[in-house]
Protein backbone atom coordinates (compact mmCIF):
# COMPACT_ATOMS: atom_id res chain seq x y z
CA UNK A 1 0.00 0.00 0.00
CA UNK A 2 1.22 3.84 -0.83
CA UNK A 3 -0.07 6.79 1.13
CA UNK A 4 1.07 10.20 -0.57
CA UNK A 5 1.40 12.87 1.92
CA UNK A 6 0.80 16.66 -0.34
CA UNK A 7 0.74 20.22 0.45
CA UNK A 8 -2.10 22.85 -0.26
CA UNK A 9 -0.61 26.39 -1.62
CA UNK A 10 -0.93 29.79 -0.63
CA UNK A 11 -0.26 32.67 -3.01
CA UNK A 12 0.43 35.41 -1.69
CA UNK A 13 1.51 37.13 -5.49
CA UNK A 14 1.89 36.81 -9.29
CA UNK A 15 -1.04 34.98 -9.68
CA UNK A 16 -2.59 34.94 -13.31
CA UNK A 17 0.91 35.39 -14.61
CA UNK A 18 1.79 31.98 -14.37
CA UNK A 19 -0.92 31.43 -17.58
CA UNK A 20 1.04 29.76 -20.40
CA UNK A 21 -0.87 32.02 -22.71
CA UNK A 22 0.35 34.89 -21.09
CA UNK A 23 4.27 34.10 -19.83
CA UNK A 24 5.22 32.59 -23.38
CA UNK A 25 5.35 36.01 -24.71
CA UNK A 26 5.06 38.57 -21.55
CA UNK A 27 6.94 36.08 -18.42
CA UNK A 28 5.49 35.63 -15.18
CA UNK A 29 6.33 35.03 -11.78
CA UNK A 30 4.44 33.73 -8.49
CA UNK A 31 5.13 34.41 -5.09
CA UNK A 32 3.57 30.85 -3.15
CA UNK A 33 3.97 29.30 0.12
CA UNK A 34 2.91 25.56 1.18
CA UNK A 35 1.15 25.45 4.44
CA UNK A 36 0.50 22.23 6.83
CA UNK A 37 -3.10 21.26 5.36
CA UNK A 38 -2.59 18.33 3.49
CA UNK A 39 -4.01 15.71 1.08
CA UNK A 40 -3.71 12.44 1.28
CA UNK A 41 -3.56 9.49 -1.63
CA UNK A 42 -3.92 5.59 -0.48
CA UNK A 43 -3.47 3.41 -3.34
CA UNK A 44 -3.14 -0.62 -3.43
CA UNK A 45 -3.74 -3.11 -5.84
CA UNK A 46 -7.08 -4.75 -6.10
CA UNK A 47 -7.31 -8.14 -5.67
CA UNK A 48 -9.48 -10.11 -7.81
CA UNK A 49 -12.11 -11.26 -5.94
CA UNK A 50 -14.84 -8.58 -6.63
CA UNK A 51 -16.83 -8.08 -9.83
CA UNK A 52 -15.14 -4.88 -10.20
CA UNK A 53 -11.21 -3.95 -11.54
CA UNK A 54 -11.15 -0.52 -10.02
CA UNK A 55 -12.69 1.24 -7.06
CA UNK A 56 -12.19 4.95 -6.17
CA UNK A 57 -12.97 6.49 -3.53
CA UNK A 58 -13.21 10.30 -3.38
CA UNK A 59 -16.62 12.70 -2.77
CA UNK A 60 -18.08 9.85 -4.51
CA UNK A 61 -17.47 5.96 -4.77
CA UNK A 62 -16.85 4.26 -8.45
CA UNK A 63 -16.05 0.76 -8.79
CA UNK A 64 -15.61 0.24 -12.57
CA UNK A 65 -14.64 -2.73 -14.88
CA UNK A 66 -12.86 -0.39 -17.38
CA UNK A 67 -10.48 2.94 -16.93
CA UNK A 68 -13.17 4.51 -19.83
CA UNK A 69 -16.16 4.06 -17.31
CA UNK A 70 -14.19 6.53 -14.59
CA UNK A 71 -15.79 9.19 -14.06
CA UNK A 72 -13.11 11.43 -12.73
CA UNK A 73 -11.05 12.77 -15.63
CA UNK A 74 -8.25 13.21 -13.68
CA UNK A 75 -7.90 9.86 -11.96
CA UNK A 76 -9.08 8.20 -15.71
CA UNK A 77 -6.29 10.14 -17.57
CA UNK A 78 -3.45 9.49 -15.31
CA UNK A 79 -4.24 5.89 -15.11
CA UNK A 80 -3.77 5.92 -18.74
CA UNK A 81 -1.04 7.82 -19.29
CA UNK A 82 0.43 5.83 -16.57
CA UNK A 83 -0.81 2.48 -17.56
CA UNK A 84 -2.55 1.73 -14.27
CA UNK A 85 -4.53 -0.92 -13.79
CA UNK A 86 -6.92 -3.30 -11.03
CA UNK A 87 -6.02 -0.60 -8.36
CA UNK A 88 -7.83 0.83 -5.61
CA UNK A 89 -7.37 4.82 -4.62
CA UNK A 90 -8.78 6.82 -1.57
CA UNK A 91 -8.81 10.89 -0.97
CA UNK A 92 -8.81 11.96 2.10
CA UNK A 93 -8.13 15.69 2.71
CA UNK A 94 -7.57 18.40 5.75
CA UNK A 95 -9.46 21.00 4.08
CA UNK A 96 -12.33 21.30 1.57
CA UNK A 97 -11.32 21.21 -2.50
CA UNK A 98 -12.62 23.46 -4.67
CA UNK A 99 -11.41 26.53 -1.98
CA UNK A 100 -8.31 28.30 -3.52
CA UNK A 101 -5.82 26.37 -2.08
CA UNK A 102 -4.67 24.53 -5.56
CA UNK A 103 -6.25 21.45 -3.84
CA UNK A 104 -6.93 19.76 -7.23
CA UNK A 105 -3.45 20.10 -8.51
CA UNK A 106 -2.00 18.99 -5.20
CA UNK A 107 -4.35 15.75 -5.71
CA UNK A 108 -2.98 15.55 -8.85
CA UNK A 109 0.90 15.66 -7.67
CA UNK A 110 0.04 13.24 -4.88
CA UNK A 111 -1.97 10.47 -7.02
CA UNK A 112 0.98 10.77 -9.74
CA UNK A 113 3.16 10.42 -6.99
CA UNK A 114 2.05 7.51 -5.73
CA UNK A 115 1.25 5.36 -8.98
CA UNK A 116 4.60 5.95 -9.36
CA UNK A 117 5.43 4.57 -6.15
CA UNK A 118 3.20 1.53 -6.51
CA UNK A 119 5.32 0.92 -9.98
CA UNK A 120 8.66 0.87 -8.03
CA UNK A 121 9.50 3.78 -9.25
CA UNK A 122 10.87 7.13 -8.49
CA UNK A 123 10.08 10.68 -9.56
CA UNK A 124 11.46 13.95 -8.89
CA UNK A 125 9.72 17.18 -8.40
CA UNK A 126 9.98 18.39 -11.36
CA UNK A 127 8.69 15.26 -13.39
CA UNK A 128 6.12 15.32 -10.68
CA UNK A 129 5.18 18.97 -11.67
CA UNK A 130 5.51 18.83 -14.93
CA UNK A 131 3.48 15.53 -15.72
CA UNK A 132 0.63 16.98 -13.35
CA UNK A 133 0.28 20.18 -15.14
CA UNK A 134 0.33 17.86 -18.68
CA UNK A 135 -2.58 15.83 -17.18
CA UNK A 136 -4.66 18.91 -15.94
CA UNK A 137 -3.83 20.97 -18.59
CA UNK A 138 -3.95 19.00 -21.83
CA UNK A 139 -5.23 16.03 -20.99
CA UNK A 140 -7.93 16.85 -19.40
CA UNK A 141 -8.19 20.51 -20.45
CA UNK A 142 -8.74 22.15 -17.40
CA UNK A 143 -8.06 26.01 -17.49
CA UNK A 144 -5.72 27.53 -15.25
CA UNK A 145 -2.08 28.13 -14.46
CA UNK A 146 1.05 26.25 -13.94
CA UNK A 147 1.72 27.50 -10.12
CA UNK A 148 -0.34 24.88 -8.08
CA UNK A 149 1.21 21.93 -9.60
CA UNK A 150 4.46 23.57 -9.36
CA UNK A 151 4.25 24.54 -5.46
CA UNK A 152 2.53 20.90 -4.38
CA UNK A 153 5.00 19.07 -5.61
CA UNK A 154 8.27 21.20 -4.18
CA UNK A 155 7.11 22.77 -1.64
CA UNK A 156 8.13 25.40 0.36
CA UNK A 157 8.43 29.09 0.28
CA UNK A 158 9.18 30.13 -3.55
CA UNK A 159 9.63 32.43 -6.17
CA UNK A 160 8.67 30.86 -9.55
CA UNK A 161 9.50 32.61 -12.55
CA UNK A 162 8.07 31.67 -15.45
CA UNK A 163 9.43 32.19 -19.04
CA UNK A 164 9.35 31.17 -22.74
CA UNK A 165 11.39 28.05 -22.29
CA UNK A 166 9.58 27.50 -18.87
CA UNK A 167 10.15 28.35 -14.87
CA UNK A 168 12.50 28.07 -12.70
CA UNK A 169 11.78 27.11 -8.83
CA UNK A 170 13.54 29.65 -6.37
CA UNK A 171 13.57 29.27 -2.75
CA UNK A 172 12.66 32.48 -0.90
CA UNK A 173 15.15 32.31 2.26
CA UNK A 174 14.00 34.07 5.03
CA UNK A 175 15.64 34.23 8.42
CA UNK A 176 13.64 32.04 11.09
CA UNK A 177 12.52 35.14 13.22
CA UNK A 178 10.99 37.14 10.03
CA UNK A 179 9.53 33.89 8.83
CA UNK A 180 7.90 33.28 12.06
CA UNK A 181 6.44 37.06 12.51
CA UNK A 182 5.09 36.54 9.28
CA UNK A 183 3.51 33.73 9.93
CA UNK A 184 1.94 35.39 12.90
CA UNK A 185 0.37 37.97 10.91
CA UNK A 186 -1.03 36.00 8.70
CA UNK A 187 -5.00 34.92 9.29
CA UNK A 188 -7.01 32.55 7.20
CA UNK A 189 -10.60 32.40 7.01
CA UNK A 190 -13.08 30.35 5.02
CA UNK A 191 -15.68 32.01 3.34
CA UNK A 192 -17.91 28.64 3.02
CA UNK A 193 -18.47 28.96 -0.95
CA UNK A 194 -16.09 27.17 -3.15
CA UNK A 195 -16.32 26.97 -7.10
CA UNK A 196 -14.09 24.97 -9.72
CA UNK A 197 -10.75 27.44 -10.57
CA UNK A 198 -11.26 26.53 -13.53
CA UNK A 199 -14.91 27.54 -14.34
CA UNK A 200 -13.49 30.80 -12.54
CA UNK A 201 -10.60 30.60 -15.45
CA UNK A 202 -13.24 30.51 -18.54
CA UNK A 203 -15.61 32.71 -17.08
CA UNK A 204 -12.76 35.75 -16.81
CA UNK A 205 -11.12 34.55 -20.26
CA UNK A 206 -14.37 35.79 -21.49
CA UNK A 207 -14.34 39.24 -20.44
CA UNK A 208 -13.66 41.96 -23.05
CA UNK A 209 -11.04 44.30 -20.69
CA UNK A 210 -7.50 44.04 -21.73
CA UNK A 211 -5.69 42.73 -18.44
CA UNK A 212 -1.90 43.25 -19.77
CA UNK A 213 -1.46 46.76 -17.33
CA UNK A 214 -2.64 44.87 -14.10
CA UNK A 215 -0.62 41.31 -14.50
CA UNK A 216 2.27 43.68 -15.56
CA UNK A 217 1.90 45.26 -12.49
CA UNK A 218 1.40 42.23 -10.68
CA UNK A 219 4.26 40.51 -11.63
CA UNK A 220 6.01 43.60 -10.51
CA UNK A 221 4.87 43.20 -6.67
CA UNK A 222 6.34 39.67 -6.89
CA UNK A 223 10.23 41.57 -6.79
CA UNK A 224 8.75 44.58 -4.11
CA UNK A 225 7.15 41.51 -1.68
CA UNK A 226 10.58 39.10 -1.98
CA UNK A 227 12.54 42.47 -1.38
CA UNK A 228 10.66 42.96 1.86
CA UNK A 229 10.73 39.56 2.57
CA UNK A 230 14.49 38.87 3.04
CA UNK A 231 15.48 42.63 3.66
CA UNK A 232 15.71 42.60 7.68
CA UNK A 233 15.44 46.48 7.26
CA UNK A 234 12.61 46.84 5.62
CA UNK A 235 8.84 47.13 7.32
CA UNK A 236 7.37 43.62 7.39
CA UNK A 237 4.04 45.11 7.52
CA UNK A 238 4.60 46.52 3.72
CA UNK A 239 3.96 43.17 3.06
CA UNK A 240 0.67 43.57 4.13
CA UNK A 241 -0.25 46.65 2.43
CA UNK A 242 1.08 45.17 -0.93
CA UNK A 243 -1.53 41.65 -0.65
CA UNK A 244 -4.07 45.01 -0.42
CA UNK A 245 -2.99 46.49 -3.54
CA UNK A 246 -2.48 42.94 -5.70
CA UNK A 247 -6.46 42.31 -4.49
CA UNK A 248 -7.31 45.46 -5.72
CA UNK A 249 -5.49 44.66 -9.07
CA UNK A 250 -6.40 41.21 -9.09
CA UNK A 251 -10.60 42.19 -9.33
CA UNK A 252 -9.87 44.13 -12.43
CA UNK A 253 -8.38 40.97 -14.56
CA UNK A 254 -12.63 39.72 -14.17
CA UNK A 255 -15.69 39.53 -13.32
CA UNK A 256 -15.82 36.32 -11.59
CA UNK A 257 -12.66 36.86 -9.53
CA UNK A 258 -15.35 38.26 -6.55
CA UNK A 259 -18.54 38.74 -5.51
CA UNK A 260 -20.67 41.36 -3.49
CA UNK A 261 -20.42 38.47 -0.35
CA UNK A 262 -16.52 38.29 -0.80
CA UNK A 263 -16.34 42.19 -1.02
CA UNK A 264 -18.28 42.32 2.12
CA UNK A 265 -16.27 40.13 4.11
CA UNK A 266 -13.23 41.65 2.77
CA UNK A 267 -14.37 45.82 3.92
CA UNK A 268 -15.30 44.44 7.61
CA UNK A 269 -11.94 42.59 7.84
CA UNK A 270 -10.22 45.54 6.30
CA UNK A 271 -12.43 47.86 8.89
CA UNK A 272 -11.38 46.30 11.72
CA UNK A 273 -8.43 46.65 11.44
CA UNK A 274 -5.97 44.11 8.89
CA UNK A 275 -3.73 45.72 7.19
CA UNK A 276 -4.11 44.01 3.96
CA UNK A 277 -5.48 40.75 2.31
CA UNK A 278 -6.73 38.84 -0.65
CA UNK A 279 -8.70 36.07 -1.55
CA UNK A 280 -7.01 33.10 -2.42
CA UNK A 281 -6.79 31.38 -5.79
CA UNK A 282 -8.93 32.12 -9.07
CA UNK A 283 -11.69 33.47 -7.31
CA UNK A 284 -15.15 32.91 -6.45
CA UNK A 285 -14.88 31.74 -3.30
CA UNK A 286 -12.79 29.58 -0.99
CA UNK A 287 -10.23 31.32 1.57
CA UNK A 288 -9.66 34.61 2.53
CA UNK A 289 -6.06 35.33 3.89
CA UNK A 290 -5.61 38.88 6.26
CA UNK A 291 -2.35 40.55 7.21
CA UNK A 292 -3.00 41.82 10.72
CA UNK A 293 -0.86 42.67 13.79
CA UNK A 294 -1.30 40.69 16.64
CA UNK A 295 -2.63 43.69 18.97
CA UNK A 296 -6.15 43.85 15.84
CA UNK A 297 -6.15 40.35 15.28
CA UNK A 298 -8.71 39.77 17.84
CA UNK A 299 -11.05 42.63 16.43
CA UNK A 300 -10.41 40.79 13.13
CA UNK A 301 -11.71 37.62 14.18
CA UNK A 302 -14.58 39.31 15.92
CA UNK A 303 -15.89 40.82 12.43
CA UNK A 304 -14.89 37.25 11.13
CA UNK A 305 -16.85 35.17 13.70
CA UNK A 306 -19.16 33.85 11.70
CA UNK A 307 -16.12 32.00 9.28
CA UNK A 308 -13.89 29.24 10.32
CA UNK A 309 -10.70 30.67 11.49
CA UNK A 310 -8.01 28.11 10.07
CA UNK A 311 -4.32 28.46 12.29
CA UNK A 312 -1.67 27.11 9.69
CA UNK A 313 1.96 27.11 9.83
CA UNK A 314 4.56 27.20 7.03
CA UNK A 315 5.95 23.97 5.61
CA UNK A 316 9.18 23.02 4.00
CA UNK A 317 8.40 19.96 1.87
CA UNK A 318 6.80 18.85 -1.13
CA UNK A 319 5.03 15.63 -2.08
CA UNK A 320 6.53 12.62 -0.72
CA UNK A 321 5.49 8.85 0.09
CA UNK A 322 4.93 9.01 3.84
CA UNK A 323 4.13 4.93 4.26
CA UNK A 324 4.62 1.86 2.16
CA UNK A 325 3.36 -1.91 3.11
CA UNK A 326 4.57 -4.90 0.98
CA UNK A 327 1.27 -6.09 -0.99
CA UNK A 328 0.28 -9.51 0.34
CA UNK A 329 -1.11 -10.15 -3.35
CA UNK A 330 1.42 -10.34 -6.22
CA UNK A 331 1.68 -7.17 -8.24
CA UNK A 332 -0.85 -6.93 -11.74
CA UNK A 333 -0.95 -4.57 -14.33
């Protein structure tokens, strides 16, 4: 048995620059943490004593005869591409999907991770990237960016630039004290709606305004935030003010990227008192992430009572295989 242990993102800046449509010709560059909410991929070979060759267990149970009758696209296109077969797969995850926190792509980085570990295999993080943003992206044709993939399966605190022959995964070194203040003025909220990124994707493709003058300036903020980030002289809490100004930036690139609810919650956290924030991911919905210092954080979660307030810390690592158990049935497929 292989259990895949994967890290949900947080981006703090950059995002909608990381569009291959967009950094081919203009570059791009993110500005992403990992966080300790995790998902989780079981998978085992099947043995043959049921009337089925697959089961899968996610927000839904299938137990198939054939890959084609999988209903998931992602779990029926990497099986393919992977040549998986008579297997059995579980989800289990610390936080809901569909909320901003690349939790799809992380799935995706984990379950690759792990077929490949069932195989006897190894893969690095970049294969592991790379193949996961080929199955979202082309095989199954999901819109979006290349970011999620990219931070699940390193992990970490990073600057990824993205070019025409690529990215490139830098770590963002921090020292321990500035990475721990930060950490403490950081608050996480969940809004309760979540949405698919990429119906959120499509829906802002569609809009009419040209977007070049914000993601220009966007990309810009990902130098000004590192900057602040690993300059012990500089204000932390510019940090703050900047995730106020991307969020502003970020709701002109479309229509879907907010709503009146979202704007709401945002004003009273801004109101009482955080610094700065933005809503995490496409849009829509999911996770709202403040800047506050400590002495407003408790006025903050007072206008935020009626969210979940979700404590996190940083993490350091990527994807990995956390347990394996020698199969008691021989190996098929």
């Amino acid at each position: 048995m292989i259990i895949t242990k994967t890290p949900f993102r947080m981006s703090f800046f950059g995002g909608g620059t990381d569009m291959e449509d967009y950094f081919r010709k203009n570059g791009g560059a993110v500005l992403s943490t990992t966080f300790d909410k995790y998902c989780y991929v079981t998978v085992r070979h099947l043995p043959r004593f049921f009337d089925y060759s697959t089961e899968l267990s996610y927000s839904k149970t299938e137990r198939v005869t054939s890959i084609e009758d999988i209903q998931h696209p992602a779990i029926r296109n990497a099986m393919k591409m992977l040549d998986m077969h008579e297997i059995r797969l579980t989800y289990e995850a610390d936080l809901p999907a569909r909320s901003g926190l690349g939790t799809s792509s992380s799935f995706a980085v984990g379950m690759l991770n792990a077929f490949y570990a069932l195989k006897g295999k190894y893969a690095d993080k970049k294969k592991l990237a790379d193949e996961a943003i080929y199955l979202e992206r082309n095989l199954c044709q999901e819109a979006g960016g290349w970011q999620d993939q990219i931070a699940a399966s390193f992990g970490g605190f990073n600057r990824i630039n993205f070019n025409e022959d690529g990215y490139e995964v830098l770590p963002v070194i921090i020292s321990p004290e500035r990475k721990k203040q930060l950490n403490q003025n950081l608050m996480m909220f969940f809004t309760g709606f979540t949405r698919f990124s990429s119906d959120v994707q499509k829906a802002n493709a569609t809009g009419k305004q040209d977007k070049s003058a914000q993601l220009k300036e966007m990309k810009a903020l990902v130098d000004d935030a590192e900057h602040i980030l690993t300059d012990k002289t500089s204000d932390l809490d510019d940090f703050g003010r900047m995730l106020d100004h991307t969020w502003k930036l970020k709701r002109q690139t479309g229509s879907a990227v907010s709503t009146n609810s979202i704007d709401d919650l945002y004003t009273k956290g801004m109101a009482a008192g955080a610094l700065g924030g933005k809503l995490l991911g496409a849009g829509g919905g999911g996770f709202l992430v403040f800047y506050v210092q400590p002495e407003r954080q408790d006025s903050v979660r007072w206008a935020m009572r009626d969210l979940m307030h979700i404590p996190f810390e940083f993490e350091d690592g990527g994807t990995r295989v956390i347990h394996y158990s020698p199969e008691v049935y021989e190996p098929k497929g």
